[in-house]
PDB file of N, CA and C in Angstrom:
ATOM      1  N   UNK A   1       7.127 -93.404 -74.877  1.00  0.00           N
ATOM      2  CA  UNK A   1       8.499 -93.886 -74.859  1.00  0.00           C
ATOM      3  C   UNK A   1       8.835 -94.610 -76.166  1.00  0.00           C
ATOM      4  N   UNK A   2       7.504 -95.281 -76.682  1.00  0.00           N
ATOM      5  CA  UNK A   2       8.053 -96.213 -78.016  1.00  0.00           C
ATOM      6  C   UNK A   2       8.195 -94.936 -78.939  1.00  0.00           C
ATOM      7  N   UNK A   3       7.980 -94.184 -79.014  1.00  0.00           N
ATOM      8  CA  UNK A   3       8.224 -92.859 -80.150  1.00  0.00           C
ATOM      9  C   UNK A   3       9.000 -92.384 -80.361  1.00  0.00           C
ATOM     10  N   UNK A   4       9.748 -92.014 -79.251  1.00  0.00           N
ATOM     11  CA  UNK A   4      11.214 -91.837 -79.032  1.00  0.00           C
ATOM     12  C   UNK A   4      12.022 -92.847 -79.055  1.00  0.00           C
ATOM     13  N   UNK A   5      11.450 -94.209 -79.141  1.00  0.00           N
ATOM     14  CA  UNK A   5      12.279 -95.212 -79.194  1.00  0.00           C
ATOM     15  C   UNK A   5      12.807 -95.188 -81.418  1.00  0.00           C
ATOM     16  N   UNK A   6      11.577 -95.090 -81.557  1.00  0.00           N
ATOM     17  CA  UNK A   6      11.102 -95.235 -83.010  1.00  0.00           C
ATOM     18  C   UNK A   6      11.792 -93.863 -83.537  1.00  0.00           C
ATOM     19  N   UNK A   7      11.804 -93.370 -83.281  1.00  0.00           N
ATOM     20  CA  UNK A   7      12.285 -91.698 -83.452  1.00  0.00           C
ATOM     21  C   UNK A   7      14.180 -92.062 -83.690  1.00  0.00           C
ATOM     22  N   UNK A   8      14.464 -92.462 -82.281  1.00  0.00           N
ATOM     23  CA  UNK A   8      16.209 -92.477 -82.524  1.00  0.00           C
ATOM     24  C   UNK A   8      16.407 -93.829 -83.444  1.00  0.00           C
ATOM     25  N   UNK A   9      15.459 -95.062 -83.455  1.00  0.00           N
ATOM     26  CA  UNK A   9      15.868 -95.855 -84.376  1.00  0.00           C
ATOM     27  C   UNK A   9      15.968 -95.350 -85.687  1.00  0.00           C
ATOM     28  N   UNK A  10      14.975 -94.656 -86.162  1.00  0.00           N
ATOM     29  CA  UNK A  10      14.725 -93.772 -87.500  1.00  0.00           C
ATOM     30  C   UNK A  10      15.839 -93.545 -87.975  1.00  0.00           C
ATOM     31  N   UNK A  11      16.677 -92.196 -86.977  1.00  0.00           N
ATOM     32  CA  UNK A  11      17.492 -91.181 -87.293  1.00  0.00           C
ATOM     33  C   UNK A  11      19.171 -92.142 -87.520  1.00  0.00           C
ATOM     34  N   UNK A  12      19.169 -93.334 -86.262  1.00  0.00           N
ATOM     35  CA  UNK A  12      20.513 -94.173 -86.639  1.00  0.00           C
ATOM     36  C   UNK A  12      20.058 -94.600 -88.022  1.00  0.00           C
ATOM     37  N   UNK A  13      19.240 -95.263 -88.653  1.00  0.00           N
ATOM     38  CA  UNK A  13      19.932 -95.715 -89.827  1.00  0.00           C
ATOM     39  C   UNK A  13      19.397 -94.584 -90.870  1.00  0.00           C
ATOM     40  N   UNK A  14      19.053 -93.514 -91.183  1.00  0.00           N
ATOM     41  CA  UNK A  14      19.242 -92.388 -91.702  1.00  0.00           C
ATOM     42  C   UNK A  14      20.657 -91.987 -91.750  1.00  0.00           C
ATOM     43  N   UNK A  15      21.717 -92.073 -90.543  1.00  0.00           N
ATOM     44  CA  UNK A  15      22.465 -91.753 -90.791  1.00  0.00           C
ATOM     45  C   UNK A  15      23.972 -92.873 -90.940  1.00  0.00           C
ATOM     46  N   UNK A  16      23.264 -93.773 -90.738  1.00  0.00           N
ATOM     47  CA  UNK A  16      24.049 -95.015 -91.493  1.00  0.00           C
ATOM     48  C   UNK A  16      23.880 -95.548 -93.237  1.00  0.00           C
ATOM     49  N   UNK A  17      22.695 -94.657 -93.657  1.00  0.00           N
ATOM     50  CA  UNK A  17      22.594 -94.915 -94.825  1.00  0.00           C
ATOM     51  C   UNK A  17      23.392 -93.576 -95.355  1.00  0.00           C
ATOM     52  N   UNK A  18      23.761 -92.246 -94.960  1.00  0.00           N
ATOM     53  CA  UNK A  18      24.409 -91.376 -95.519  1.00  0.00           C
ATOM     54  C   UNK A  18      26.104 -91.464 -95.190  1.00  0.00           C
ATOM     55  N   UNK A  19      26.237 -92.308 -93.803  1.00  0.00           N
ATOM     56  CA  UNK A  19      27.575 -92.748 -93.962  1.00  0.00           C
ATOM     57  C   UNK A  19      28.439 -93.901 -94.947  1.00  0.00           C
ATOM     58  N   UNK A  20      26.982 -94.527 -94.961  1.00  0.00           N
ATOM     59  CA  UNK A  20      27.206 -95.808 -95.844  1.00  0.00           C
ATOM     60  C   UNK A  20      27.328 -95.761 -97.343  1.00  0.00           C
ATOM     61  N   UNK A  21      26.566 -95.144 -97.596  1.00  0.00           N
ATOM     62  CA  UNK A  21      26.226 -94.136 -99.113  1.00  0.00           C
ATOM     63  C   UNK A  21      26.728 -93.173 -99.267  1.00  0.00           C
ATOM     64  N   UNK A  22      28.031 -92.341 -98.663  1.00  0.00           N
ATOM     65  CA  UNK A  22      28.245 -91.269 -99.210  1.00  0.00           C
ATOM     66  C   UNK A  22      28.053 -90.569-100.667  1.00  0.00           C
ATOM     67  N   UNK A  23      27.850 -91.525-101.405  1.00  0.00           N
ATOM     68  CA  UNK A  23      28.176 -91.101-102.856  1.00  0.00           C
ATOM     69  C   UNK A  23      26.394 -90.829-103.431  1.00  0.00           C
ATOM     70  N   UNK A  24      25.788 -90.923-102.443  1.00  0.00           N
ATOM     71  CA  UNK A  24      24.263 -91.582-103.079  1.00  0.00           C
ATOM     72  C   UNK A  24      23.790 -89.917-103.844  1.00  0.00           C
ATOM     73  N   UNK A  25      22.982 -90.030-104.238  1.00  0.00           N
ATOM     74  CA  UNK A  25      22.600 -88.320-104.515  1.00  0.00           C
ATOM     75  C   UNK A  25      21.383 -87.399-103.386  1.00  0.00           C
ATOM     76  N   UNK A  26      20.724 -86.754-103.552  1.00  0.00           N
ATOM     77  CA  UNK A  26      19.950 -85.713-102.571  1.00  0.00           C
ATOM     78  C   UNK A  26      18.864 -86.647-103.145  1.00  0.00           C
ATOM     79  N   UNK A  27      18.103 -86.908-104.032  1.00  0.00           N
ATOM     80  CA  UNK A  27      16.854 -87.623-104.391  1.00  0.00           C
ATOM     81  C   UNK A  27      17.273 -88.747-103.622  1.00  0.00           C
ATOM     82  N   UNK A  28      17.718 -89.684-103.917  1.00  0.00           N
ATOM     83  CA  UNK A  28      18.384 -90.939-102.790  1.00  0.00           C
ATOM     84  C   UNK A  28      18.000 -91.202-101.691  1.00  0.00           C
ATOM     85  N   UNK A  29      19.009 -90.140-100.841  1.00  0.00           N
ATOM     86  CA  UNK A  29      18.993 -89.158-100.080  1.00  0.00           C
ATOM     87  C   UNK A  29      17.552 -89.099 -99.041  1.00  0.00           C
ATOM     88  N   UNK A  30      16.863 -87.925 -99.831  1.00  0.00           N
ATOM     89  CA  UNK A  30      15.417 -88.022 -99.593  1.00  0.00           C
ATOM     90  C   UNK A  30      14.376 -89.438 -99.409  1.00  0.00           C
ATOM     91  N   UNK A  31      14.612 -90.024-100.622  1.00  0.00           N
ATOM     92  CA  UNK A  31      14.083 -91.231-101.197  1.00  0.00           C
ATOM     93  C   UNK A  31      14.108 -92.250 -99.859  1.00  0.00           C
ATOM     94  N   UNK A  32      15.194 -92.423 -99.582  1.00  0.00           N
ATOM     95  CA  UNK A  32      15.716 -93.678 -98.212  1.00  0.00           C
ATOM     96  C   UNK A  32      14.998 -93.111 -97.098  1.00  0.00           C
ATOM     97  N   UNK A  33      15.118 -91.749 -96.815  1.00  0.00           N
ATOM     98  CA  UNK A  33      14.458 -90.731 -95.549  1.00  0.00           C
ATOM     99  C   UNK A  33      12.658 -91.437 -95.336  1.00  0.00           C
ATOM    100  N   UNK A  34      12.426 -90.879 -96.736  1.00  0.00           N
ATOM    101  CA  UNK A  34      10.830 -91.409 -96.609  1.00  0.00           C
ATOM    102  C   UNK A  34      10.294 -92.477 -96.853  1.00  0.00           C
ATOM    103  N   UNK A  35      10.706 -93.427 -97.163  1.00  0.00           N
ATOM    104  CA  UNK A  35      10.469 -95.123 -97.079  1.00  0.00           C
ATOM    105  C   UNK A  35      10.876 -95.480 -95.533  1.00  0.00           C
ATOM    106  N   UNK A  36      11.900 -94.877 -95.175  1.00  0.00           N
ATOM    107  CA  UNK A  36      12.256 -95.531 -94.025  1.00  0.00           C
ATOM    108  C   UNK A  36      11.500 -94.995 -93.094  1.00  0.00           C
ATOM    109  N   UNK A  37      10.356 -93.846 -93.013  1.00  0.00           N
ATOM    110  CA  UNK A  37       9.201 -92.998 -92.268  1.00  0.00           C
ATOM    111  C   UNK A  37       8.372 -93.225 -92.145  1.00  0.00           C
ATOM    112  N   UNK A  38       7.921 -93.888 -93.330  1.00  0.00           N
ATOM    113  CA  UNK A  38       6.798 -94.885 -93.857  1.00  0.00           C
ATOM    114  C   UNK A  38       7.243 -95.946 -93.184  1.00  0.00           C
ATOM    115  N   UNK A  39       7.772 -96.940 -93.015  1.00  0.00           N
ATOM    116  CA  UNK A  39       8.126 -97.479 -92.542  1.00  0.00           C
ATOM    117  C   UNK A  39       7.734 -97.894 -90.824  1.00  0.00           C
ATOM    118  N   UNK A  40       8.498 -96.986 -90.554  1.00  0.00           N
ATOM    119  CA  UNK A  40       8.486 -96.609 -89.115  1.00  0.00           C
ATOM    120  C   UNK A  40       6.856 -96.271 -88.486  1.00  0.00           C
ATOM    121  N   UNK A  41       6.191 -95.646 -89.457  1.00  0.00           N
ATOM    122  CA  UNK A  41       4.935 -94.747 -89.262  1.00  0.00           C
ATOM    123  C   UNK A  41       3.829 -96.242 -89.144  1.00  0.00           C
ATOM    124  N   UNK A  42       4.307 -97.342 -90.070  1.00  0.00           N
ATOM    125  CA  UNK A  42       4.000 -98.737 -90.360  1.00  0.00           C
ATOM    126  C   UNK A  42       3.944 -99.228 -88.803  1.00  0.00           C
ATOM    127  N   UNK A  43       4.927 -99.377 -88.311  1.00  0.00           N
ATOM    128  CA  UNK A  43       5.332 -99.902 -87.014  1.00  0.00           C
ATOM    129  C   UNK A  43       4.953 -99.716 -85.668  1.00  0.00           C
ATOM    130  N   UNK A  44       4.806 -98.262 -86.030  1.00  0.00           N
ATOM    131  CA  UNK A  44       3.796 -97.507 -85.078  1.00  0.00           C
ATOM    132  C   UNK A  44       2.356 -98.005 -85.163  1.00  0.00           C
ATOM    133  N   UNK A  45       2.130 -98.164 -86.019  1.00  0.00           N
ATOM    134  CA  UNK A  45       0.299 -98.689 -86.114  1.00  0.00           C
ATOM    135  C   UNK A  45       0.462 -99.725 -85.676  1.00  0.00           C
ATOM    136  N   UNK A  46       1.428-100.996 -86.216  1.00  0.00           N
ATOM    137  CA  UNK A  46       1.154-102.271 -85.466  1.00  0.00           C
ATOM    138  C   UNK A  46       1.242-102.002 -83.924  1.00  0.00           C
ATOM    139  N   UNK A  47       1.902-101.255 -83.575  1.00  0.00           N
ATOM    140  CA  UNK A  47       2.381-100.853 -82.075  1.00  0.00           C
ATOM    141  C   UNK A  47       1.253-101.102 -81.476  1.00  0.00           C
ATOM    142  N   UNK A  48       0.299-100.022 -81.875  1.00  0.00           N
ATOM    143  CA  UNK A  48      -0.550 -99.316 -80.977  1.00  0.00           C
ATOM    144  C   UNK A  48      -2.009-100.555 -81.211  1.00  0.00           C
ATOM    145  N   UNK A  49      -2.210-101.259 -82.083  1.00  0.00           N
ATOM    146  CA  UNK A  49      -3.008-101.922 -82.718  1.00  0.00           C
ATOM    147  C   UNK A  49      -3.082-103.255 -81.491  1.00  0.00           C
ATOM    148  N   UNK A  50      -1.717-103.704 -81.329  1.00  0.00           N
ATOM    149  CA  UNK A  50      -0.986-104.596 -80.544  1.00  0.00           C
ATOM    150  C   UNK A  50      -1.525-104.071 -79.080  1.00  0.00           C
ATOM    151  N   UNK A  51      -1.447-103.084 -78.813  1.00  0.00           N
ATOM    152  CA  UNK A  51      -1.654-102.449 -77.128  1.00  0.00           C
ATOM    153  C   UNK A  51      -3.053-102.563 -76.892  1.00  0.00           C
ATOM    154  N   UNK A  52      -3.840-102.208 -78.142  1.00  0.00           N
ATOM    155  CA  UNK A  52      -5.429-101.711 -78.233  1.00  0.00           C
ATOM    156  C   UNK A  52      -6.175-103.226 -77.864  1.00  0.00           C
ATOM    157  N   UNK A  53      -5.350-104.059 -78.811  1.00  0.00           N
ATOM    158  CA  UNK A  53      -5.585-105.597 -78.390  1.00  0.00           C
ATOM    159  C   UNK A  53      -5.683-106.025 -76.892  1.00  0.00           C
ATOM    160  N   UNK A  54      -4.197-105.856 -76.908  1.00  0.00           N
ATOM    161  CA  UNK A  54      -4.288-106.466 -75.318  1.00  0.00           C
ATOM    162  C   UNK A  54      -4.633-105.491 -74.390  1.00  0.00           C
ATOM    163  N   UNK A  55      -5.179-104.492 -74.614  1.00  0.00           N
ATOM    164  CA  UNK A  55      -6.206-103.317 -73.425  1.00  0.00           C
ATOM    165  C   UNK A  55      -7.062-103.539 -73.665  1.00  0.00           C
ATOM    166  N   UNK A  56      -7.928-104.350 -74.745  1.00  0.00           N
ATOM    167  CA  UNK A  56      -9.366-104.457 -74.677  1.00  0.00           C
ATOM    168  C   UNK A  56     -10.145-105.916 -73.412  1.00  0.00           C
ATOM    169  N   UNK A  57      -8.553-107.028 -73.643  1.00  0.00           N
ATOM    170  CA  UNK A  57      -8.671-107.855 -72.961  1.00  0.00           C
ATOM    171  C   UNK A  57      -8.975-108.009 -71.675  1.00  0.00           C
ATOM    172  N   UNK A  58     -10.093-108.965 -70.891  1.00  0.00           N
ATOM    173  CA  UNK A  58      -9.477-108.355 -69.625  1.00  0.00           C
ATOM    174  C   UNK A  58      -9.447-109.855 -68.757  1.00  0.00           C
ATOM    175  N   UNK A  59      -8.967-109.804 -67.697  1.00  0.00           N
ATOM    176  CA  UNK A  59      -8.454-110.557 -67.137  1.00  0.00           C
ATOM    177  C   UNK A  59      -9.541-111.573 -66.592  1.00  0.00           C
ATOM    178  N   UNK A  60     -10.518-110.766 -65.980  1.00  0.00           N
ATOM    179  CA  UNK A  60     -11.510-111.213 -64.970  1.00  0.00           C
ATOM    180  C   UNK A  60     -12.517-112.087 -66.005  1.00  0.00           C
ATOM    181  N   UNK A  61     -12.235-111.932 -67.544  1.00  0.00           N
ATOM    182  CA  UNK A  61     -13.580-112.757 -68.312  1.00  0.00           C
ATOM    183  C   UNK A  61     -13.412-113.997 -68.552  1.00  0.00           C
ATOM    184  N   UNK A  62     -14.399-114.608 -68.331  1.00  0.00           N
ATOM    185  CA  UNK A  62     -14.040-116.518 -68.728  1.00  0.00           C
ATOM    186  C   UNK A  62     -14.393-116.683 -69.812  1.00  0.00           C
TER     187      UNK A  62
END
């Protein structure tokens, strides 16, 4: 579910940066696409890093 969460966050400001930027060029363009993937791809690791954490934990240990 967070992937698809991460997925439509992606694509809104992808396309708030081409509404916002109309004037920007195709390198730009591109440029904003893959920082902002990287990015995202970033977020995803803390994600899962974060889950791995608290699944290793367990309740029952003193």
């Amino acid at each position: 579910m967070k992937k698809k969460i991460n997925w439509i966050a992606w694509l809104i400001f992808v396309i708030l940066w081409n509404y916002g930027f109309p004037k920007a060029t195709p390198f730009q363009d591109v440029l904003v696409a893959v920082i902002l993937s990287v990015f995202f791809i970033i977020i995803q690791k803390l994600q899962l890093r974060d889950l791995q954490k608290s699944g290793s934990r367990s309740k029952f240990k003193n």
